[in-house]
C-alpha atoms as a PDB file:
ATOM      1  CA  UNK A   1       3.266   3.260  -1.167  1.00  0.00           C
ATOM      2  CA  UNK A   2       1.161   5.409  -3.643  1.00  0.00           C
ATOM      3  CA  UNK A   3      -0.929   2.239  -4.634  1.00  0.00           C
ATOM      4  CA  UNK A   4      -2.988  -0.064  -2.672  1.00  0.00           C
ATOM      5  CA  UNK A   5      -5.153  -2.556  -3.737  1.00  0.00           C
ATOM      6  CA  UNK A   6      -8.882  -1.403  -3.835  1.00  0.00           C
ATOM      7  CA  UNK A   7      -9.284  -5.159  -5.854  1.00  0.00           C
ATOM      8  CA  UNK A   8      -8.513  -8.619  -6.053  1.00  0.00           C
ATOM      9  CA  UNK A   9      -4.302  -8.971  -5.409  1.00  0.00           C
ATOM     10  CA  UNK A  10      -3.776 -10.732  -8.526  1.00  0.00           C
ATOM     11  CA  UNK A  11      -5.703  -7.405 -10.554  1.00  0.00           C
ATOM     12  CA  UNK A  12      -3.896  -5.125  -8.080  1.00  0.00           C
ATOM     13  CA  UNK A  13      -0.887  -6.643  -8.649  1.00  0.00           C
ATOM     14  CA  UNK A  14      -1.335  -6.480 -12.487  1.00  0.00           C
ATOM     15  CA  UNK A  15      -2.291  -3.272 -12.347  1.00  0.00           C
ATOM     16  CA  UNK A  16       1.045  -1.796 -10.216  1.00  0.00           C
ATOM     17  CA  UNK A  17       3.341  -3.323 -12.621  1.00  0.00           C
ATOM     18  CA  UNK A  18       4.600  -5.447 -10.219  1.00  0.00           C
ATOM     19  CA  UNK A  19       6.245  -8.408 -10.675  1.00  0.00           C
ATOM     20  CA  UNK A  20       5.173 -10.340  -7.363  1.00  0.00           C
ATOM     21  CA  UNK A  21       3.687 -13.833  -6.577  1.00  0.00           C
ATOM     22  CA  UNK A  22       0.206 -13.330  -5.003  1.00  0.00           C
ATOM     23  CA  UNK A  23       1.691 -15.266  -1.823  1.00  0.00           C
ATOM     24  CA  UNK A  24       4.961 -12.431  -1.898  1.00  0.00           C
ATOM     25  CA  UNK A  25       2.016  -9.425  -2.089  1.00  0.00           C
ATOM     26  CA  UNK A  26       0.104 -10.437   0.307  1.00  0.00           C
ATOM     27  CA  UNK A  27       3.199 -10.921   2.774  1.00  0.00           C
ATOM     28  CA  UNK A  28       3.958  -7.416   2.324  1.00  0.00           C
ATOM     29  CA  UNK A  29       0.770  -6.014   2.763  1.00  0.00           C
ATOM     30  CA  UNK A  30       0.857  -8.275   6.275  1.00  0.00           C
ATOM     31  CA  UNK A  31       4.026  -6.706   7.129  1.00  0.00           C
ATOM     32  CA  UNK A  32       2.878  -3.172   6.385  1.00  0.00           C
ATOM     33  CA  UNK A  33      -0.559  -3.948   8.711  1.00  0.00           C
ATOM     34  CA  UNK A  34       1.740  -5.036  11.552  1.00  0.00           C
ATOM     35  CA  UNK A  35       4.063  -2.207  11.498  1.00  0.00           C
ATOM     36  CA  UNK A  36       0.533  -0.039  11.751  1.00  0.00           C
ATOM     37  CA  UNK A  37       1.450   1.514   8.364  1.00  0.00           C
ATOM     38  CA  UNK A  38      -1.938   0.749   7.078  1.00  0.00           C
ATOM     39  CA  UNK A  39      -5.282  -1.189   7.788  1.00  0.00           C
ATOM     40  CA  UNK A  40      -7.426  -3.550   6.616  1.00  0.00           C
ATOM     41  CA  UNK A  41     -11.272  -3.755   6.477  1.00  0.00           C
ATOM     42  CA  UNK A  42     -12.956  -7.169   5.464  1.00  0.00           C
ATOM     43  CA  UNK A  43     -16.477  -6.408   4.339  1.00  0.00           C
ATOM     44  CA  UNK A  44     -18.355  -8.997   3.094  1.00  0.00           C
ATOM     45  CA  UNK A  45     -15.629 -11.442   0.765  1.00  0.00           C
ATOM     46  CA  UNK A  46     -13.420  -8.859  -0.239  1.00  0.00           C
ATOM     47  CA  UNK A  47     -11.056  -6.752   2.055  1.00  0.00           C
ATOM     48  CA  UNK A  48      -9.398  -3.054   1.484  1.00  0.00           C
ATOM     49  CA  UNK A  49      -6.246  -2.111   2.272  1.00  0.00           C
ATOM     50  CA  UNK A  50      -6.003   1.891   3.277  1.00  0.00           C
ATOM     51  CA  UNK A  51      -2.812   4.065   4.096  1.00  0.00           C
ATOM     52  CA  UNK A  52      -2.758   5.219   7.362  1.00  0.00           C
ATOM     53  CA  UNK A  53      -1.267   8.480   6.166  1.00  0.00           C
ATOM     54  CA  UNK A  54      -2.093  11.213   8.699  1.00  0.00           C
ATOM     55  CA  UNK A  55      -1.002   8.428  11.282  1.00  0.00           C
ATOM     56  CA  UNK A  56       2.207   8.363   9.646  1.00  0.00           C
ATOM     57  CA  UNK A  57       2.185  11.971   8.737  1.00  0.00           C
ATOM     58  CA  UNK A  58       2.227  12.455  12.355  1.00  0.00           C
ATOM     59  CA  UNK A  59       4.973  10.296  13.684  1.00  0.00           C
ATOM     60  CA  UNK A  60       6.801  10.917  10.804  1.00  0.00           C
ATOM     61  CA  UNK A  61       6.302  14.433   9.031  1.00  0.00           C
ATOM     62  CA  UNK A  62       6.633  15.006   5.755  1.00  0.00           C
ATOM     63  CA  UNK A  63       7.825  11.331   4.785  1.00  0.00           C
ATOM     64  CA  UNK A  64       5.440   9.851   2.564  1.00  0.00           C
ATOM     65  CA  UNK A  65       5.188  13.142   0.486  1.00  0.00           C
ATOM     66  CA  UNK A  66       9.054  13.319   0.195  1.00  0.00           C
ATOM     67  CA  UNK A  67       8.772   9.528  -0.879  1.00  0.00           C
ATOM     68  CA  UNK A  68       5.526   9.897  -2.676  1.00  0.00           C
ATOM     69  CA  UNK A  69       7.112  12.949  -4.655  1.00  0.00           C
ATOM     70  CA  UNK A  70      10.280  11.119  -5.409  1.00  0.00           C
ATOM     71  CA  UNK A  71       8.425   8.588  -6.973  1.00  0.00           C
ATOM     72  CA  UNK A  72       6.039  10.675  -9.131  1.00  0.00           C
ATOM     73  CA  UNK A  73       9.745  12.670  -9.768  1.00  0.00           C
ATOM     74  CA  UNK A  74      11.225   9.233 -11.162  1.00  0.00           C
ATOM     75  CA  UNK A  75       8.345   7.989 -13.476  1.00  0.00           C
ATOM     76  CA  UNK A  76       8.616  11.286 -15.690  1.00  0.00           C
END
């Protein structure tokens, strides 16, 4: 997942291209949080998603650049 929302969801969402109810975003980002894939931090009223990428890296090497490349392969 090469973008995570640093903003609002509805901006974030906007600003992905994709074509997902607020309600549908935020679902995913809960399901990525449970599966430890990345974390949350609330500070004040806003909250920030990060990748847990060495995490991942770890457990899994080599994954999210093969998928990361792929994607950056397809937009071209």
């Amino acid at each position: 997942m090469p973008y995570l929302p640093r903003t609002a969801p509805r901006q974030v969402i906007q600003e992905a291209g994709l074509e997902l109810s607020k309600s549908t975003f935020s679902h995913h980002l809960r399901i990525l949080r449970e599966a430890g894939l990345v974390t949350k931090r609330i500070q004040g009223a806003k909250g920030y998603t990060q990748l847990r990428k060495q995490d991942v890296d770890r457990r899994f090497p080599g994954l999210l650049d093969s998928v990361l490349s792929a994607d950056i392969a397809a937009q071209r």
